[in-house]
Protein backbone atom coordinates (compact mmCIF):
# COMPACT_ATOMS: atom_id res chain seq x y z
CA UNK A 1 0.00 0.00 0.00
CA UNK A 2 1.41 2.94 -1.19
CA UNK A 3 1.98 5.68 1.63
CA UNK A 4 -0.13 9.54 1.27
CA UNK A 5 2.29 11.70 -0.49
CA UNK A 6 2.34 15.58 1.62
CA UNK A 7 0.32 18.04 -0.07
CA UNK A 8 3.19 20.17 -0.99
CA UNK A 9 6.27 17.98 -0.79
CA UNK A 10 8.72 21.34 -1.22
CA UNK A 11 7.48 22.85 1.98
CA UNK A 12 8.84 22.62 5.17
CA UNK A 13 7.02 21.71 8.24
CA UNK A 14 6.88 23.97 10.98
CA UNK A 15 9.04 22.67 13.32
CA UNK A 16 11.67 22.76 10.23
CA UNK A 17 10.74 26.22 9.76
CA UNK A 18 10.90 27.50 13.17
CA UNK A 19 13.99 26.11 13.58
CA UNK A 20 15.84 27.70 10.46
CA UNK A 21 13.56 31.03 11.79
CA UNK A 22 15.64 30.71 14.47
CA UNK A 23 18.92 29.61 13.20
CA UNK A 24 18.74 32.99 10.75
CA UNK A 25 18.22 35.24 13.88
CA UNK A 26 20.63 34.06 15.73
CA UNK A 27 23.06 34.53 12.98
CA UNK A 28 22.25 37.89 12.20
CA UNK A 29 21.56 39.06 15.39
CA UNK A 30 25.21 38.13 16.07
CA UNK A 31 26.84 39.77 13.06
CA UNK A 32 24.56 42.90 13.82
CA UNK A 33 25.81 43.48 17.61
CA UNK A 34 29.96 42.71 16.12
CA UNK A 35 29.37 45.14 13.43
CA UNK A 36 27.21 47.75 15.41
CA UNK A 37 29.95 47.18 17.92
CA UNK A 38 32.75 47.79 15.95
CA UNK A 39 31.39 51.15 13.58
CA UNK A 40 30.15 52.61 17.21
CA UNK A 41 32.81 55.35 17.71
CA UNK A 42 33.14 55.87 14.24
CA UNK A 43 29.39 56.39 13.67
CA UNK A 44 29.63 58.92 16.39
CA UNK A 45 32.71 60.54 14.69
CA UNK A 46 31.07 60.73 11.04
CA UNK A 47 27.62 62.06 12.06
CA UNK A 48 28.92 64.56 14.65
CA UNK A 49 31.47 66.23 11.56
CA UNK A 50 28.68 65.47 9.26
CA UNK A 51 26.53 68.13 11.09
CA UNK A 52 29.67 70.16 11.31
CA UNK A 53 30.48 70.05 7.59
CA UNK A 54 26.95 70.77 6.83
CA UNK A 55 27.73 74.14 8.54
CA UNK A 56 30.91 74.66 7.78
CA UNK A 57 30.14 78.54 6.81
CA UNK A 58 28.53 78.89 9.77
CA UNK A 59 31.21 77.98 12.15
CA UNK A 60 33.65 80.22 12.81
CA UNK A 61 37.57 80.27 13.31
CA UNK A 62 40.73 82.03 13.47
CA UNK A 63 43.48 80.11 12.04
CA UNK A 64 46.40 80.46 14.27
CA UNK A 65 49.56 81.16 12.38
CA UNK A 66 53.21 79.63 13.30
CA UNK A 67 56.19 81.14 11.03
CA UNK A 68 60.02 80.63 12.04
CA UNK A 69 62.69 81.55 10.02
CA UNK A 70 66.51 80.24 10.80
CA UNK A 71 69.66 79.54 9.05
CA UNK A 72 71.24 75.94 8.03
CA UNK A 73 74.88 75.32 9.32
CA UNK A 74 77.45 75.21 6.46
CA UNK A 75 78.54 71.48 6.45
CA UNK A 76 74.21 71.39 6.23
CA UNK A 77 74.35 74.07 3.29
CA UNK A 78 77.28 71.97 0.93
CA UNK A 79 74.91 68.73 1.56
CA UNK A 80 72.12 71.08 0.04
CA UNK A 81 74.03 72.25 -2.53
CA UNK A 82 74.53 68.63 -4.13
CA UNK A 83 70.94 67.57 -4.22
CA UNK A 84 69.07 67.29 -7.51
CA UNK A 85 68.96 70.68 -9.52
CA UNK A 86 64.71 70.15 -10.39
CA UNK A 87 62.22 67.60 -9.68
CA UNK A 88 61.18 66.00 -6.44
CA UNK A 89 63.30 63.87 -4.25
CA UNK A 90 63.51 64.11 -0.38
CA UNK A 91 65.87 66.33 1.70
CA UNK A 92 69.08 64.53 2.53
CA UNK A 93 68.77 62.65 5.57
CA UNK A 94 71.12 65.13 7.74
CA UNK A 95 69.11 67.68 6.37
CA UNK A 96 66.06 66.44 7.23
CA UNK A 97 67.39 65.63 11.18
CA UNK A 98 68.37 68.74 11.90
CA UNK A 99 65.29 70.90 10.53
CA UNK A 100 63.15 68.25 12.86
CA UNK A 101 64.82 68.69 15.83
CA UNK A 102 65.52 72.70 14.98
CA UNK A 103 61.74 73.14 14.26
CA UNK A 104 60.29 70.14 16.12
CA UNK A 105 58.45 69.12 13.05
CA UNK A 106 58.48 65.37 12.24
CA UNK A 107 59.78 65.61 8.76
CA UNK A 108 60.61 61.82 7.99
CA UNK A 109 60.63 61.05 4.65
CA UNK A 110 58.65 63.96 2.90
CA UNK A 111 59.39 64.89 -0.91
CA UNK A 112 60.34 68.12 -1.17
CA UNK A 113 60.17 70.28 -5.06
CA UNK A 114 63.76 70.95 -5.93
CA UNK A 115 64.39 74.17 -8.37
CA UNK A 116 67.94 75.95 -8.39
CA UNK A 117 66.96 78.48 -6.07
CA UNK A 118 65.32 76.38 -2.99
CA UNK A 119 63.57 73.43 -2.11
CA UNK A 120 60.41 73.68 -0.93
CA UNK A 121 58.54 71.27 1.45
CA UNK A 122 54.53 70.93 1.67
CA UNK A 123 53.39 69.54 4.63
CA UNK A 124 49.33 69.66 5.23
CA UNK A 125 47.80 67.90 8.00
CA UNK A 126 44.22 67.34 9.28
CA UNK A 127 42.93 71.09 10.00
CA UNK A 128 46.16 72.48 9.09
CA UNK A 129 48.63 73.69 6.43
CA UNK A 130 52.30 73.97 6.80
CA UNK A 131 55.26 74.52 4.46
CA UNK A 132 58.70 74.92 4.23
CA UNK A 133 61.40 76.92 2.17
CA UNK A 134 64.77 76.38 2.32
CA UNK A 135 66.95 79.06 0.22
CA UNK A 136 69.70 76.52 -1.50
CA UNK A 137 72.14 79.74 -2.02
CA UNK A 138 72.16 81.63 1.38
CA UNK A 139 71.17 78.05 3.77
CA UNK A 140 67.82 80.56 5.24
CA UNK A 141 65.03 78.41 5.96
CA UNK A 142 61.33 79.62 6.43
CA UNK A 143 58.80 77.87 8.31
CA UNK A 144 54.78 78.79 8.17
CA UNK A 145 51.94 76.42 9.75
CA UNK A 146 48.52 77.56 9.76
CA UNK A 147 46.47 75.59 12.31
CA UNK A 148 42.49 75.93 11.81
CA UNK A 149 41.20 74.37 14.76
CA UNK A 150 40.25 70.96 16.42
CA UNK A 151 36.67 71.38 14.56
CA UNK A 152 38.90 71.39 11.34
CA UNK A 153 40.93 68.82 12.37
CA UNK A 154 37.84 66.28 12.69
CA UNK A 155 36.26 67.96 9.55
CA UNK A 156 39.45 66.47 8.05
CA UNK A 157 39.47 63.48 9.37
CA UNK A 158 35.52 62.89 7.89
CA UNK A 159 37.02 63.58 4.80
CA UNK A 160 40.02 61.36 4.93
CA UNK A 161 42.24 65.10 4.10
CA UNK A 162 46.02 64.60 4.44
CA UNK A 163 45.17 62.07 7.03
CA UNK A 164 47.58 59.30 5.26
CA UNK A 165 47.56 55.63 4.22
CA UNK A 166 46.74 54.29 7.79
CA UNK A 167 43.19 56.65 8.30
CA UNK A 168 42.52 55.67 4.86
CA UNK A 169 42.44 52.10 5.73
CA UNK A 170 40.36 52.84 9.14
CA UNK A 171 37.50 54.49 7.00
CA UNK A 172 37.23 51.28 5.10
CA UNK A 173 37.10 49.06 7.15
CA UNK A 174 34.56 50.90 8.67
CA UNK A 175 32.65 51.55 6.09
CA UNK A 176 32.46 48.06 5.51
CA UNK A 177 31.20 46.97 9.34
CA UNK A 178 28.75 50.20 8.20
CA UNK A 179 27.61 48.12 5.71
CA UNK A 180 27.47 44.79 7.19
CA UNK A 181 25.20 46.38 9.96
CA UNK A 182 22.70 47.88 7.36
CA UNK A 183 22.68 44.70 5.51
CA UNK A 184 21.90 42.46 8.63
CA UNK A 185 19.28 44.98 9.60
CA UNK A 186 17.49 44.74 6.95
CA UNK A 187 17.20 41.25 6.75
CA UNK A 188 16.30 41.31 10.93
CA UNK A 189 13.72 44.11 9.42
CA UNK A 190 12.08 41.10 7.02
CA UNK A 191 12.27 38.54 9.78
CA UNK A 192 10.39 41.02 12.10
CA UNK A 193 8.22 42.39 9.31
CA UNK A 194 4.98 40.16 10.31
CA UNK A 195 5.05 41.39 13.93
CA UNK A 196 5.78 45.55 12.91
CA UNK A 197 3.27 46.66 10.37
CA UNK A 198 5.02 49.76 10.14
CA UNK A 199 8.75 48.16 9.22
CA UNK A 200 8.28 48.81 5.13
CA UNK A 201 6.56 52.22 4.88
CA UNK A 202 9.26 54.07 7.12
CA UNK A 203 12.22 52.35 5.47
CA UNK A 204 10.47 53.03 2.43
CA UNK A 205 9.67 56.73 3.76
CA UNK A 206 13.81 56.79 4.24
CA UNK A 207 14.31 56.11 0.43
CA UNK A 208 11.42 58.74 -0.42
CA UNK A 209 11.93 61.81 1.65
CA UNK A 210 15.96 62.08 0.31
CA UNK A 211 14.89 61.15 -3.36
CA UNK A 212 11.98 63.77 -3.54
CA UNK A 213 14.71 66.43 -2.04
CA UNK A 214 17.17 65.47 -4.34
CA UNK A 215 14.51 65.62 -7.10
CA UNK A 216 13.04 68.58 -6.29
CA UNK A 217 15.53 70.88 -4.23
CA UNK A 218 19.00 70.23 -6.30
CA UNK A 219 19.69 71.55 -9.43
């Protein structure tokens, strides 16, 4: 005797169901909490500067300005001398040693622009500027830094600014664990759906209100 075949054979039962219910919201309840965990500070960071970027204009500063001027020792000025006539190499390492200690400015490894008269040194930073000349003929070195302020300095660090290879690496990685935790709440949104009548119409009222702005308000 041939035994009764289910009604819908591709359809789990509801124990089965419940359990991979489960199994789903465990998972992405977990991944949720590690990525929510790990894009906290940063979240804080990036919203706080995004307010403060929004009113940048409105915000007010006064840069504070550092120039020094000084003279290279001789034995300094011959190594000068013998650098590269044009293009862009870095000062030579006694060179360099002495204007960081002299200036206490961490100068490392920066490329300075070589031309027959001087070399000349950018150095920007997060919510600051700073250069520095050094006249190749007389050894008379000129040092400027403009410093904008610690609301700059974050401002700058939203924007990833002369913030080097390192910060650049921090904003990706957390702007992937930004993404993870989106991703995971939506899907935790769908699970939950059934229970919150409201879940669809306000994330869809999140796509609509910026996409009617956009539409309407930029040009």
């Amino acid at each position: 005797m041939r035994e009764p075949v289910p009604a819908n054979p591709t359809r789990d039962d509801p124990v089965t169901a419940q359990r991979r219910r489960g199994f789903w919201l465990r998972t992405l309840h977990q991944w949720h909490w590690i990525s929510s965990a790990v894009c906290l500070v940063g979240m804080l960071l990036f919203t706080a500067t995004g307010i403060t970027l929004n009113h940048a204009a409105r915000i007010s500063a006064t840069p504070e300005v550092d120039n020094r001027t000084l003279e290279l020792p001789a034995p300094l000025l011959e190594a000068l001398r013998q650098a590269p006539e044009e293009g862009e190499a870095p000062l030579p390492a006694e060179v360099a040693h002495w204007l960081a200690e002299a200036l206490d400015v961490p100068l490392g490894r920066r490329v300075a622009e070589w031309s027959p008269e001087e070399a000349y040194v950018s150095m920007p930073a997060p919510g600051a500027d700073a250069w520095l000349s050094i006249d190749r003929g007389t050894g008379a070195v000129e040092y400027e830094r403009t410093d904008r302020g610690w609301i700059a300095y974050l401002n700058d660090l939203h924007k990833g600014r002369n913030t080097g290879p390192a910060w650049g690496w921090f904003i990706d990685v957390f702007a992937i664990a930004c993404l993870v935790f989106c991703v995971t709440g939506l899907f935790l949104l769908h699970l939950h759906a059934r229970q919150r009548r409201l879940t669809w119409p306000l994330v869809g009222l999140g796509l609509v209100v910026p996409l009617l702005l956009a539409l309407l308000f930029i040009h």
